[in-house]
Protein backbone atom coordinates (compact mmCIF):
# COMPACT_ATOMS: atom_id res chain seq x y z
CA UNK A 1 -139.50 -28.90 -118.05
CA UNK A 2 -139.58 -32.71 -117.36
CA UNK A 3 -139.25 -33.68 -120.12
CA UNK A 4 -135.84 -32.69 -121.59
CA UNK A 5 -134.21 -34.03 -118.16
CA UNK A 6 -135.51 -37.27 -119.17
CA UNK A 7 -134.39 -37.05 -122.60
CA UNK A 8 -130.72 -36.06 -121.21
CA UNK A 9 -130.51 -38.65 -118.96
CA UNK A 10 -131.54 -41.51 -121.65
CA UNK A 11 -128.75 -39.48 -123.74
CA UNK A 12 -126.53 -39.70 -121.00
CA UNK A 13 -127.33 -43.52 -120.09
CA UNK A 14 -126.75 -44.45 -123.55
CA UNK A 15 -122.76 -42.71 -123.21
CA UNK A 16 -122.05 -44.54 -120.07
CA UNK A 17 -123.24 -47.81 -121.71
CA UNK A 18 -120.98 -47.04 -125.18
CA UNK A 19 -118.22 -45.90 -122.49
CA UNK A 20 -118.47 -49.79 -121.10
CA UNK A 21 -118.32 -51.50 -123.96
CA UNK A 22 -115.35 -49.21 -124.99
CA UNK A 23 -113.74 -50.63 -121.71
CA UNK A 24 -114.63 -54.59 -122.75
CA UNK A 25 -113.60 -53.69 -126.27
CA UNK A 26 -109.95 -52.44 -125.23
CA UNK A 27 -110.03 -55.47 -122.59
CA UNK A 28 -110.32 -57.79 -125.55
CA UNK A 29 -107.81 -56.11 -127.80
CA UNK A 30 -105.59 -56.92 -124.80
CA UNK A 31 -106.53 -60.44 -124.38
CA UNK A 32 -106.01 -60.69 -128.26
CA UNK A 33 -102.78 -59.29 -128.28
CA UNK A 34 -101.51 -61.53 -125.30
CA UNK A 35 -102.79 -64.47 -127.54
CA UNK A 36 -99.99 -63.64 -130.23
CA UNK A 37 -96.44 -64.88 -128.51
CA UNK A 38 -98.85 -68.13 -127.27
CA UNK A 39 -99.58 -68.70 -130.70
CA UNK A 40 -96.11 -68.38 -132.08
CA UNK A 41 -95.01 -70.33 -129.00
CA UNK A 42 -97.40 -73.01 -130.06
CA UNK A 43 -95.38 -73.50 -133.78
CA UNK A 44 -92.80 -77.11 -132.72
CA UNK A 45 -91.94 -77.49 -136.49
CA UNK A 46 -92.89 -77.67 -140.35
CA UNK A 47 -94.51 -80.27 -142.47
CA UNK A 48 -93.82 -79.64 -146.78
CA UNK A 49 -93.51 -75.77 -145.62
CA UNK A 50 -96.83 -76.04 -143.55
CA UNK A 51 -96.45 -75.33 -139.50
CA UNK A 52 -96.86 -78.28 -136.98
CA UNK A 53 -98.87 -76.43 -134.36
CA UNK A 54 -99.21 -77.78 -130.51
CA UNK A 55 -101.90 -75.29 -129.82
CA UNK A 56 -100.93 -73.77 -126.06
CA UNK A 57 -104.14 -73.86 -123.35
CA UNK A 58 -105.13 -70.51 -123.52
CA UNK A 59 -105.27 -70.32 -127.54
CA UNK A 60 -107.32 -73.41 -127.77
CA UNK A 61 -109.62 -71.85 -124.77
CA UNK A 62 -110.16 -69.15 -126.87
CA UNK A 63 -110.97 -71.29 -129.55
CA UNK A 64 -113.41 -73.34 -128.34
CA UNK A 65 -115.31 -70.60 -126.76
CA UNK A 66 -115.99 -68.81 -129.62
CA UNK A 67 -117.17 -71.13 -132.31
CA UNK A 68 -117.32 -69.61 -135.73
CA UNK A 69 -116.62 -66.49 -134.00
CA UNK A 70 -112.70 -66.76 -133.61
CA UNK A 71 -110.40 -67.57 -136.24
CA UNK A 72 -105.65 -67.25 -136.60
CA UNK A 73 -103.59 -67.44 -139.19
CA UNK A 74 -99.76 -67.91 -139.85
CA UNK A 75 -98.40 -65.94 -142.57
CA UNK A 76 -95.12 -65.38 -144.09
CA UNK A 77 -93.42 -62.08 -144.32
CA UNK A 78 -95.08 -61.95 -147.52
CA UNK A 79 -98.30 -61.75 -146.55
CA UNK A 80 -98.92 -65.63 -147.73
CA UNK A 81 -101.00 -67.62 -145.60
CA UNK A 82 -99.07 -70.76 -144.55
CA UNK A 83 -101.52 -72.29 -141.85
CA UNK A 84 -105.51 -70.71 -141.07
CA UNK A 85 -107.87 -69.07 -142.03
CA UNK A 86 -106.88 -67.62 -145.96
CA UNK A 87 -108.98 -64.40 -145.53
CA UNK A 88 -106.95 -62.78 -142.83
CA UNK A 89 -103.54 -62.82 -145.30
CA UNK A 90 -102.41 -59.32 -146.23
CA UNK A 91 -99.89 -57.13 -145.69
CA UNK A 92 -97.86 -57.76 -142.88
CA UNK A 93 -97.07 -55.08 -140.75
CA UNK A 94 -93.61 -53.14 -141.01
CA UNK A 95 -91.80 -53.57 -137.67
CA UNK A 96 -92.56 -55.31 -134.73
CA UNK A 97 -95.29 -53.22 -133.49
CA UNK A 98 -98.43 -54.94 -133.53
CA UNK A 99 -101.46 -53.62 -135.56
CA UNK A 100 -105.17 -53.78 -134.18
CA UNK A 101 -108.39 -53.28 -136.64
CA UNK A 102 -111.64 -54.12 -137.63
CA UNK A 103 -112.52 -55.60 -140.44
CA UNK A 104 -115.74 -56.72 -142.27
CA UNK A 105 -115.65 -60.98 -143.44
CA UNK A 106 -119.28 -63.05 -144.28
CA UNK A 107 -121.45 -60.20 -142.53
CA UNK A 108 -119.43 -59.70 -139.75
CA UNK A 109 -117.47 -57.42 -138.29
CA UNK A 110 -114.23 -59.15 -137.04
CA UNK A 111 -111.21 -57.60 -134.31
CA UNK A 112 -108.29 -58.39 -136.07
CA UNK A 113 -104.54 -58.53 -134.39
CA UNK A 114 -101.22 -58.71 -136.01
CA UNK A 115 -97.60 -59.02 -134.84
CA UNK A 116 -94.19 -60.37 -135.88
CA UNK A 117 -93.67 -63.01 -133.94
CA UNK A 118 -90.29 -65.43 -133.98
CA UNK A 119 -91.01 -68.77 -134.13
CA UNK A 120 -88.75 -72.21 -134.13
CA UNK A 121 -89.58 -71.98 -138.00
CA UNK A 122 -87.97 -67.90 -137.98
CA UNK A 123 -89.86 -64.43 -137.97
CA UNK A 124 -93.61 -64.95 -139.51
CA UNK A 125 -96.47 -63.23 -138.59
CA UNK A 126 -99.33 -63.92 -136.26
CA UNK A 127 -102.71 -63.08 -136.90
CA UNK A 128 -105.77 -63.40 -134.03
CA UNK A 129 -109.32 -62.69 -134.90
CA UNK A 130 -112.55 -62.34 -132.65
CA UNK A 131 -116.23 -62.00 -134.56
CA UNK A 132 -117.91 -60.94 -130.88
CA UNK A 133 -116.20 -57.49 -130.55
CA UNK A 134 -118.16 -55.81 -128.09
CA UNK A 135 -117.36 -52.24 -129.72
CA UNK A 136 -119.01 -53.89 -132.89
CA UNK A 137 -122.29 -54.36 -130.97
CA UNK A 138 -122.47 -51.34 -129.01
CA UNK A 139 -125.18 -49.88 -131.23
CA UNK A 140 -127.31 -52.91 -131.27
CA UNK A 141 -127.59 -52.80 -127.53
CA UNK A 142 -127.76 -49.39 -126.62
CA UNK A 143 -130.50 -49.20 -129.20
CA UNK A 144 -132.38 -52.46 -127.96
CA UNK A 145 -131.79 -52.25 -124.28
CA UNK A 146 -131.59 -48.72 -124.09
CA UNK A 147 -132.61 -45.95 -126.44
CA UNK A 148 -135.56 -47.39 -126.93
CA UNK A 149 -136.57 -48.12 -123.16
CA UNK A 150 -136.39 -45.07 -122.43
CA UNK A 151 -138.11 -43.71 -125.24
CA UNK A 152 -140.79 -45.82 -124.07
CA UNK A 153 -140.34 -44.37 -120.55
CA UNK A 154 -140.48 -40.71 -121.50
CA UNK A 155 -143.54 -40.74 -124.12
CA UNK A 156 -145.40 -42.81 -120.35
CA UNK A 157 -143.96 -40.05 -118.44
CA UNK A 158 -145.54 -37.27 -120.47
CA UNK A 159 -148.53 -38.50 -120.19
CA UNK A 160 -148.55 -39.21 -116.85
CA UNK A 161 -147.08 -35.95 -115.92
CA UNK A 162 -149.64 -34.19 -118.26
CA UNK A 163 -152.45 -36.12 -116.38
CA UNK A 164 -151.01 -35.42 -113.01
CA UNK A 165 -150.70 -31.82 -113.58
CA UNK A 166 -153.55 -31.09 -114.85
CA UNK A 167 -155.05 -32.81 -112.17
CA UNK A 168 -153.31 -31.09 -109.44
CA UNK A 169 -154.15 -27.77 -110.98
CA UNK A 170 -157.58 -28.56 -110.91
CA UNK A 171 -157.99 -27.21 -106.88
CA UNK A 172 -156.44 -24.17 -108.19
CA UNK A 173 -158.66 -23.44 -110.86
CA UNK A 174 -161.42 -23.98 -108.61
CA UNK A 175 -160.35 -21.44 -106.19
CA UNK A 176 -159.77 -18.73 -109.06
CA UNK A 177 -162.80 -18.99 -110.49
CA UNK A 178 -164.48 -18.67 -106.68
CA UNK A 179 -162.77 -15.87 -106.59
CA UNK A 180 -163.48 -14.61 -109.89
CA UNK A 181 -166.87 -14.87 -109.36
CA UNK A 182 -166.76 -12.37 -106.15
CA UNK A 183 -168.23 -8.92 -106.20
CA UNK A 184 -165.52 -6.18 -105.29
CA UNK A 185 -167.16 -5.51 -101.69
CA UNK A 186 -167.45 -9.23 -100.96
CA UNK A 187 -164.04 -9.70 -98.17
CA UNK A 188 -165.49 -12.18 -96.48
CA UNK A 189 -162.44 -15.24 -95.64
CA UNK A 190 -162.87 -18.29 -98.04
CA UNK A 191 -163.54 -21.97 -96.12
CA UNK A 192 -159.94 -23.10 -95.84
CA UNK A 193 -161.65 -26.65 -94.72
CA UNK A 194 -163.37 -26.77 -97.70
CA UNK A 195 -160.08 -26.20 -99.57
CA UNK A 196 -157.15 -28.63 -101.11
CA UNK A 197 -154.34 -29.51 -99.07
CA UNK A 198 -152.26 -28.24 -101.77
CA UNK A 199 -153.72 -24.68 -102.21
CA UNK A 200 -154.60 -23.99 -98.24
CA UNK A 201 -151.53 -21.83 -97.59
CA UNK A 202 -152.86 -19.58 -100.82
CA UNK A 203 -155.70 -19.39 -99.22
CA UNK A 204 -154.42 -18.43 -95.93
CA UNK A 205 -152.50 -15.79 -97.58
CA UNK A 206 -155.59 -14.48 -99.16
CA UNK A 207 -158.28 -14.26 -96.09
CA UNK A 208 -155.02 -12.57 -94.68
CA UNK A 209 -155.21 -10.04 -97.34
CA UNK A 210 -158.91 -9.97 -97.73
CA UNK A 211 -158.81 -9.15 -93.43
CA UNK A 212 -156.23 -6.25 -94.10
CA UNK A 213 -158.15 -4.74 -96.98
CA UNK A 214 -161.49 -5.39 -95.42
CA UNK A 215 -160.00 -3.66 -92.11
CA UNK A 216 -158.76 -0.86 -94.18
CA UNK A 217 -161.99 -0.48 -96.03
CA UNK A 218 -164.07 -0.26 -92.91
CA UNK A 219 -161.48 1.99 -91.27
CA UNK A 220 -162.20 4.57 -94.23
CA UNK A 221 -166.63 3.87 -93.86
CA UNK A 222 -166.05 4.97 -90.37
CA UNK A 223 -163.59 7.93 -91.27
CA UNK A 224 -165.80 9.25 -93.57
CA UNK A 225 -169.19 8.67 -91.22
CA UNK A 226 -167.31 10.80 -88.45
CA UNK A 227 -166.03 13.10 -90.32
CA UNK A 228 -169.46 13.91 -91.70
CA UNK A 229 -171.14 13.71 -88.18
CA UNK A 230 -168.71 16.86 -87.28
CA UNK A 231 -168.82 18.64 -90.25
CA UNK A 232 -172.66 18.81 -90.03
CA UNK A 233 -172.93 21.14 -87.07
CA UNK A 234 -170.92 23.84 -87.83
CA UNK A 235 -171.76 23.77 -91.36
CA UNK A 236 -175.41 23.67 -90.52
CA UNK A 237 -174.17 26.61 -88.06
CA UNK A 238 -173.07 28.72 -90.59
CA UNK A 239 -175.92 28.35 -93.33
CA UNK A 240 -178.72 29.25 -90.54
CA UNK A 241 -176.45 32.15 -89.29
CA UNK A 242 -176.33 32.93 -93.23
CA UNK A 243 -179.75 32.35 -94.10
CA UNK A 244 -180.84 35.08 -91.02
CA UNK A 245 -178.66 37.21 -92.88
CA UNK A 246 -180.21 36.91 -95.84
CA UNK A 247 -183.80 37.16 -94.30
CA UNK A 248 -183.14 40.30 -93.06
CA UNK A 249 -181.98 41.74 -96.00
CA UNK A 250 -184.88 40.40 -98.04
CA UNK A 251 -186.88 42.36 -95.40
CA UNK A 252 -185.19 45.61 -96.01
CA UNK A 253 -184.48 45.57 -100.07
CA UNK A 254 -184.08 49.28 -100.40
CA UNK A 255 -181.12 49.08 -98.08
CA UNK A 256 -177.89 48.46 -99.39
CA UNK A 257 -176.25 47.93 -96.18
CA UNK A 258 -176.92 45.86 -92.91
CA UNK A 259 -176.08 46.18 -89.79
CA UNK A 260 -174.78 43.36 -87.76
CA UNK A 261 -175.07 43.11 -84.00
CA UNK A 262 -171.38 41.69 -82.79
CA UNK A 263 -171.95 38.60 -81.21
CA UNK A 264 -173.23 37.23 -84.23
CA UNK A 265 -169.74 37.90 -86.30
CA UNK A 266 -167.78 36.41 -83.02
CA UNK A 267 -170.40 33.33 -83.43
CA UNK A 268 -169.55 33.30 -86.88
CA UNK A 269 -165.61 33.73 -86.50
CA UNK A 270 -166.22 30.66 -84.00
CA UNK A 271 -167.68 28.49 -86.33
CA UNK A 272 -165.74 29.58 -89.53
CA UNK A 273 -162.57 28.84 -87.09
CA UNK A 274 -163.90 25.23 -86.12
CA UNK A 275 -164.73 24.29 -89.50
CA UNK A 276 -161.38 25.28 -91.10
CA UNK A 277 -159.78 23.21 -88.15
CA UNK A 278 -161.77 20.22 -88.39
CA UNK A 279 -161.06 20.32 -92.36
CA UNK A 280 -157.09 20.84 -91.83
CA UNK A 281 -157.28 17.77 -89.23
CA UNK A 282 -159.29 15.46 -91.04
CA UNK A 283 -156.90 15.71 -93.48
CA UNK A 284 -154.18 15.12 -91.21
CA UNK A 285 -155.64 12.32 -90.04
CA UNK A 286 -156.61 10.65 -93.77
CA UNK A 287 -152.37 11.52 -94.44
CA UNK A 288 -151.33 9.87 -91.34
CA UNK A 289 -152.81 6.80 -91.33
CA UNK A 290 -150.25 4.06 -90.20
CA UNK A 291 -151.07 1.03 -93.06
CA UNK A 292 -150.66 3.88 -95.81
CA UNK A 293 -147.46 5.16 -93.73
CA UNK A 294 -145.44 1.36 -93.64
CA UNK A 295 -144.22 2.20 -97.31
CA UNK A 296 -142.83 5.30 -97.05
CA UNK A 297 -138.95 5.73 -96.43
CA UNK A 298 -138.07 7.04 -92.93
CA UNK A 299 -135.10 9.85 -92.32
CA UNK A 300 -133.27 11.29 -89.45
CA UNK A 301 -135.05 13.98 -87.67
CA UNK A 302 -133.48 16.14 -85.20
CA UNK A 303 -136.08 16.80 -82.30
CA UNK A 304 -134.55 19.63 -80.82
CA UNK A 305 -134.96 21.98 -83.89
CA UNK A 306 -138.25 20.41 -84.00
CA UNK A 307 -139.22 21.45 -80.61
CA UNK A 308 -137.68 24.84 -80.91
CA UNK A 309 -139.74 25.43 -84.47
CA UNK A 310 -143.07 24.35 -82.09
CA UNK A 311 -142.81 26.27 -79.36
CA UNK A 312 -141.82 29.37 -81.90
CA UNK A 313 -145.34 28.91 -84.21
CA UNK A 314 -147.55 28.76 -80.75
CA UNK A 315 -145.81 31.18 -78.67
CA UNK A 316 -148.29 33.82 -79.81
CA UNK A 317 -151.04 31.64 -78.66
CA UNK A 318 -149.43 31.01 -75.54
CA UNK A 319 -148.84 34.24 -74.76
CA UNK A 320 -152.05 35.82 -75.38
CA UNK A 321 -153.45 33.41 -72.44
CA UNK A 322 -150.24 34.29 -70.57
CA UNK A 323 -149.24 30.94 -70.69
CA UNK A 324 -145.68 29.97 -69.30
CA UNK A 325 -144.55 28.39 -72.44
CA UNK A 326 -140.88 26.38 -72.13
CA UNK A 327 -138.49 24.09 -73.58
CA UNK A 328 -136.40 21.61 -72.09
CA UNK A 329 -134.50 20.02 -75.15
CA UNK A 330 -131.10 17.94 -75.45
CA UNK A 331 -130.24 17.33 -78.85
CA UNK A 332 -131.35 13.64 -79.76
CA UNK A 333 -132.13 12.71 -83.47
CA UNK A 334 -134.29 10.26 -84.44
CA UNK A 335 -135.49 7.70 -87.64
CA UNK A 336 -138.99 8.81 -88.48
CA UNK A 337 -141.15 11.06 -90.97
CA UNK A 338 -140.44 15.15 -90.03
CA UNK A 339 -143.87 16.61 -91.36
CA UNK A 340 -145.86 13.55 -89.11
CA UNK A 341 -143.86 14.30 -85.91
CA UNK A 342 -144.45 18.35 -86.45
CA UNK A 343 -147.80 17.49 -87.07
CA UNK A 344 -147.94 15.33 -84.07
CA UNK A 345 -145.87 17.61 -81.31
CA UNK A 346 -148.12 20.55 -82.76
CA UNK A 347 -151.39 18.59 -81.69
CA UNK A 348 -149.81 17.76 -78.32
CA UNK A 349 -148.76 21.84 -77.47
CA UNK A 350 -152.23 23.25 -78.73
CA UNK A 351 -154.39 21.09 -76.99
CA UNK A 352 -152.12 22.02 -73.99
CA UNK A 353 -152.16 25.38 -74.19
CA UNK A 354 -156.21 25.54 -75.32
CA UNK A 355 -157.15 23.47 -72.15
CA UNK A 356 -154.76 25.00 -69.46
CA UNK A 357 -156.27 27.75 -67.34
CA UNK A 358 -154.59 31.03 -68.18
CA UNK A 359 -151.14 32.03 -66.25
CA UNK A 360 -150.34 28.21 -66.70
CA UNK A 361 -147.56 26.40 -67.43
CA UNK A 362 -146.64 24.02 -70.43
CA UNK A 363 -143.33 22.49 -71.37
CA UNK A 364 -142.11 20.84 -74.01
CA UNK A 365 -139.30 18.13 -73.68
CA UNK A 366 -136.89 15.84 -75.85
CA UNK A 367 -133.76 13.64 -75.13
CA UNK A 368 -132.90 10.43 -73.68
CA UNK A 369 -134.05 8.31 -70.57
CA UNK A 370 -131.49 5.61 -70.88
CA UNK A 371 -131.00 4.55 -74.03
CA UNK A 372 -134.03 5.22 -75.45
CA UNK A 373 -135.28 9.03 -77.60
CA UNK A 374 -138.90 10.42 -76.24
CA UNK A 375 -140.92 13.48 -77.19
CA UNK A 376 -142.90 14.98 -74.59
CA UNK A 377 -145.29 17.74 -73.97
CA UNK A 378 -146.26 18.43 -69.72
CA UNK A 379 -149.11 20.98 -68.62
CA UNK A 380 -150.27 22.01 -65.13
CA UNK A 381 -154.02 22.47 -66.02
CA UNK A 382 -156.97 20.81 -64.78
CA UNK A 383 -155.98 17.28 -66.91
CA UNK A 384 -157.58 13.87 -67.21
CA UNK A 385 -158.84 11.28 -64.79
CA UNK A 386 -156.88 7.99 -65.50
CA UNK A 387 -159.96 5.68 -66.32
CA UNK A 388 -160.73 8.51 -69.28
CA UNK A 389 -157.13 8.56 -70.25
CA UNK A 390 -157.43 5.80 -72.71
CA UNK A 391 -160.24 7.05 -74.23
CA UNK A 392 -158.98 10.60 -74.82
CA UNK A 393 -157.00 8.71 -77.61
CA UNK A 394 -159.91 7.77 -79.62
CA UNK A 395 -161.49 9.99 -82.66
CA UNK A 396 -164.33 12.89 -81.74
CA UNK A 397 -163.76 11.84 -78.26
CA UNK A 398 -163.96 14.26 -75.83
CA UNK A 399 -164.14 14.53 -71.68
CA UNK A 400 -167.35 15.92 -69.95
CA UNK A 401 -167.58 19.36 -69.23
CA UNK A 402 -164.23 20.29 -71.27
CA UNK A 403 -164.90 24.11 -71.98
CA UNK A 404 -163.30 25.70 -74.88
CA UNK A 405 -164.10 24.62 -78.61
CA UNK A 406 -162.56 21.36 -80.03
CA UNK A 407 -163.03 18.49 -82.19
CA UNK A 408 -161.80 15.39 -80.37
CA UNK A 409 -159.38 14.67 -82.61
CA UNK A 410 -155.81 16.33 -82.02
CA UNK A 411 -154.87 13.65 -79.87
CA UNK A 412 -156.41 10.83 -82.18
CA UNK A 413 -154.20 12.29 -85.06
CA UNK A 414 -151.08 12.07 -82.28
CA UNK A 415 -152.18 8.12 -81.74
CA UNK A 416 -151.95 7.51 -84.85
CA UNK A 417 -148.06 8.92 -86.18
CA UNK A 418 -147.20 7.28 -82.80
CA UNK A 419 -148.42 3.40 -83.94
CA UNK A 420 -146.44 4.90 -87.63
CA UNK A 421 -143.47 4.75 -85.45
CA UNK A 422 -143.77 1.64 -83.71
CA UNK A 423 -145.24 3.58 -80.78
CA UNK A 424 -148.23 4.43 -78.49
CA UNK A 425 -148.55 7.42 -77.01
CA UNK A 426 -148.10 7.22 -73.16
CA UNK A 427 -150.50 9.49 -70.74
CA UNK A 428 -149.84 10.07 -67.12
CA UNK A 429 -150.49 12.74 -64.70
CA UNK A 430 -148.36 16.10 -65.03
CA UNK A 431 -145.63 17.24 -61.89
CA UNK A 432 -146.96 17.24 -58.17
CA UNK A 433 -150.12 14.87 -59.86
CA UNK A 434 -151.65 18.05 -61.53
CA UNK A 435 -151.94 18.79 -65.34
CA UNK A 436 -151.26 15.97 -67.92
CA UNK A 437 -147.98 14.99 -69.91
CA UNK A 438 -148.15 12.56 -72.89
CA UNK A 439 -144.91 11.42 -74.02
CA UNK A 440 -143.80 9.70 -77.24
CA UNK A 441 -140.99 6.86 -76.70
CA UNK A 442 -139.21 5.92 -79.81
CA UNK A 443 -138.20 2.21 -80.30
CA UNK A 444 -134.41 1.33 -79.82
């Protein structure tokens, strides 16, 4: 990649330095041609058919500058030589125009110039020669002074750039073999002091990404260890209930029936119940987690029909406790992911209408305050104390002396397709500082 700059720029120099002595080359042609009426001019007369020449200034400057390297003749309009140099006789030219060439004489390459020219003696022609013809020695030069230079230049500068680079690479190769040589549960952040000026932002950006997936990772330990903490009791609920069973029908084997008292089969609803629930949120919880969320496209959602569909699935629920259950909805649509925010307003309404006392009152809302969408669910029943507020947020979390069954996580699951919103969930006390209402404000 260095490299052929280099050799286009030596290419290039060596055009520019042609293109100059083009420019000397027609300079001299000029000069030349202005020496041809000072030459003629410089014929006063004829000895025995020969011209007398009184050579003007600039002709006999030009002369004595260029020793052996400048040479004129006078011919006749025959071509015959009457006074100079023989070798430059030949045919003169046809008209008046004058005619410019190169020709070769002893070695060299000569400029030659010649013109009809009238003279005291009549029309002859003029002929002006110059052996030092820049054009002539263009390749000479670029060759000596250039070409080669930078040949020179470019073989130093691929080694050089070979050394450097493998040099500078050399920090780099370090770090991926350190890396390389890490076990798949080794996150820890790499010394970015003990690290090359040149490679430290890579290595910012990877304890960066070695913090998110080590975050991540321990996020899932801890998933998993709570979620097996709660599964254990009523699982180990249900295989002692079972086992009794089972007991008491090994005591009877003759039997093929037996009878079950019906508290146990409520117990055993109870348990069946919590254990289907704590399955169907865990893996609400596992879908809605917020890193695994950021990727996935948003839509508009229209709350209202939301809200309506909500309070429709738990009316049942509601009304079995007779539970006031309402709506207070403006239409108000919203970027976000449907199935989270069902998920999420679902949470919010059953934990309200579990944990109010029966003949209560829960409503759900939507619309604007301002400019900005919310989502909110209100109760009137016996609600939180504001230092536990915070905490009702957390996973498997749940206030002393709550009665009713639960897991501690219906809220939790809330938190979290809030913060996949850009959002927190907000907790205060419910109307006339009784109940609770959590509401969900949506970003601008």
């Amino acid at each position: 990649m260095l490299i052929a700059p280099l050799v286009l720029l030596a290419v290039a120099n060596a055009w520019l330095e042609f293109r100059s002595a083009d420019n000397v080359a027609t300079q001299q042609d000029q000069r030349l041609l202005a020496l041809l009426p000072l030459l003629a001019d410089s014929v006063i007369g004829s000895n025995d058919e020969q011209p007398l020449l009184m050579l003007a200034p600039p002709v006999e400057e030009f002369l004595k500058e260029r020793p052996g390297s400048a040479a004129y003749a006078i011919l006749d309009l025959d071509g015959k030589t009457l006074l100079g140099e023989s070798w430059l006789a030949g045919l003169p030219p046809p008209n008046s125009e004058p005619e410019v060439h190169s020709e070769e004489h002893e070695g060299a390459t000569w400029r030659i110039v010649r013109q009809r020219q009238p003279t005291v003696l009549g029309d002859v022609v003029i002929a002006v020669a110059d052996g030092s013809d820049p054009r002539q020695q263009w390749v000479r030069s670029i060759v000596l002074r250039v070409l080669l230079p930078n040949l020179v230049l470019i073989a130093a500068a691929a080694f050089a750039v070979g050394w450097a680079v493998r040099r500078a690479l050399r920090p780099l190769l370090a770090l991926k073999e350190a890396v390389e040589r890490r076990s798949p549960r080794d996150l820890s952040a790499i010394d970015e002091g003990a690290s090359p000026e040149e490679v430290r932002p890579l290595v910012e950006s990877l304890n960066r990404l070695f913090g998110l997936v080590n975050a991540q990772a321990e996020s899932q330990r801890r998933f998993v260890a709570d979620a097996a903490h709660q599964l254990r009791t009523p699982i180990a609920g249900l295989q002692a209930q079972v086992e009794a069973w089972a007991q008491a029908a090994s005591a009877r084997p003759v039997q093929d029936t037996l009878a079950l008292p019906t508290d146990q089969v409520y117990r055993l609803r109870s348990a069946t119940r919590r254990t289907s629930q704590l399955a169907n949120q865990l893996l609400a919880l596992s879908r809605a987690d917020a890193r695994a969320m950021q990727s996935q496209p948003q839509l508009r959602v229209d709350l209202k029909a939301l809200a309506e569909d909500t309070l429709e699935s738990h009316l049942d629920a509601a009304t079995a406790r007779h539970i006031d259950l309402g709506l207070d909805a403006e239409p108000v649509q919203v970027m976000g992911h449907e199935w989270l925010l069902r998920e999420l307003l679902s949470n919010l309404v059953d934990n309200a209408v579990k944990y109010s006392h029966e003949g209560g009152c829960v409503t759900i809302r939507c619309g604007r305050r301002g400019s900005q969408a919310f989502l909110e669910v209100e109760d009137d029943g016996p609600g939180v104390a504001a230092a536990e507020r915070p905490r009702i947020l957390e996973r498997f979390y749940r206030v002393q002396g709550t009665l009713g069954e639960g897991n501690g996580l219906g809220l939790a699951i809330a938190e979290e397709i809030a913060r996949v919103h850009h959002s927190h969930l907000q907790l205060q006390a419910g109307a006339a500082a009784r109940g609770l209402k959590v509401t969900l404000p949506f970003p601008e």
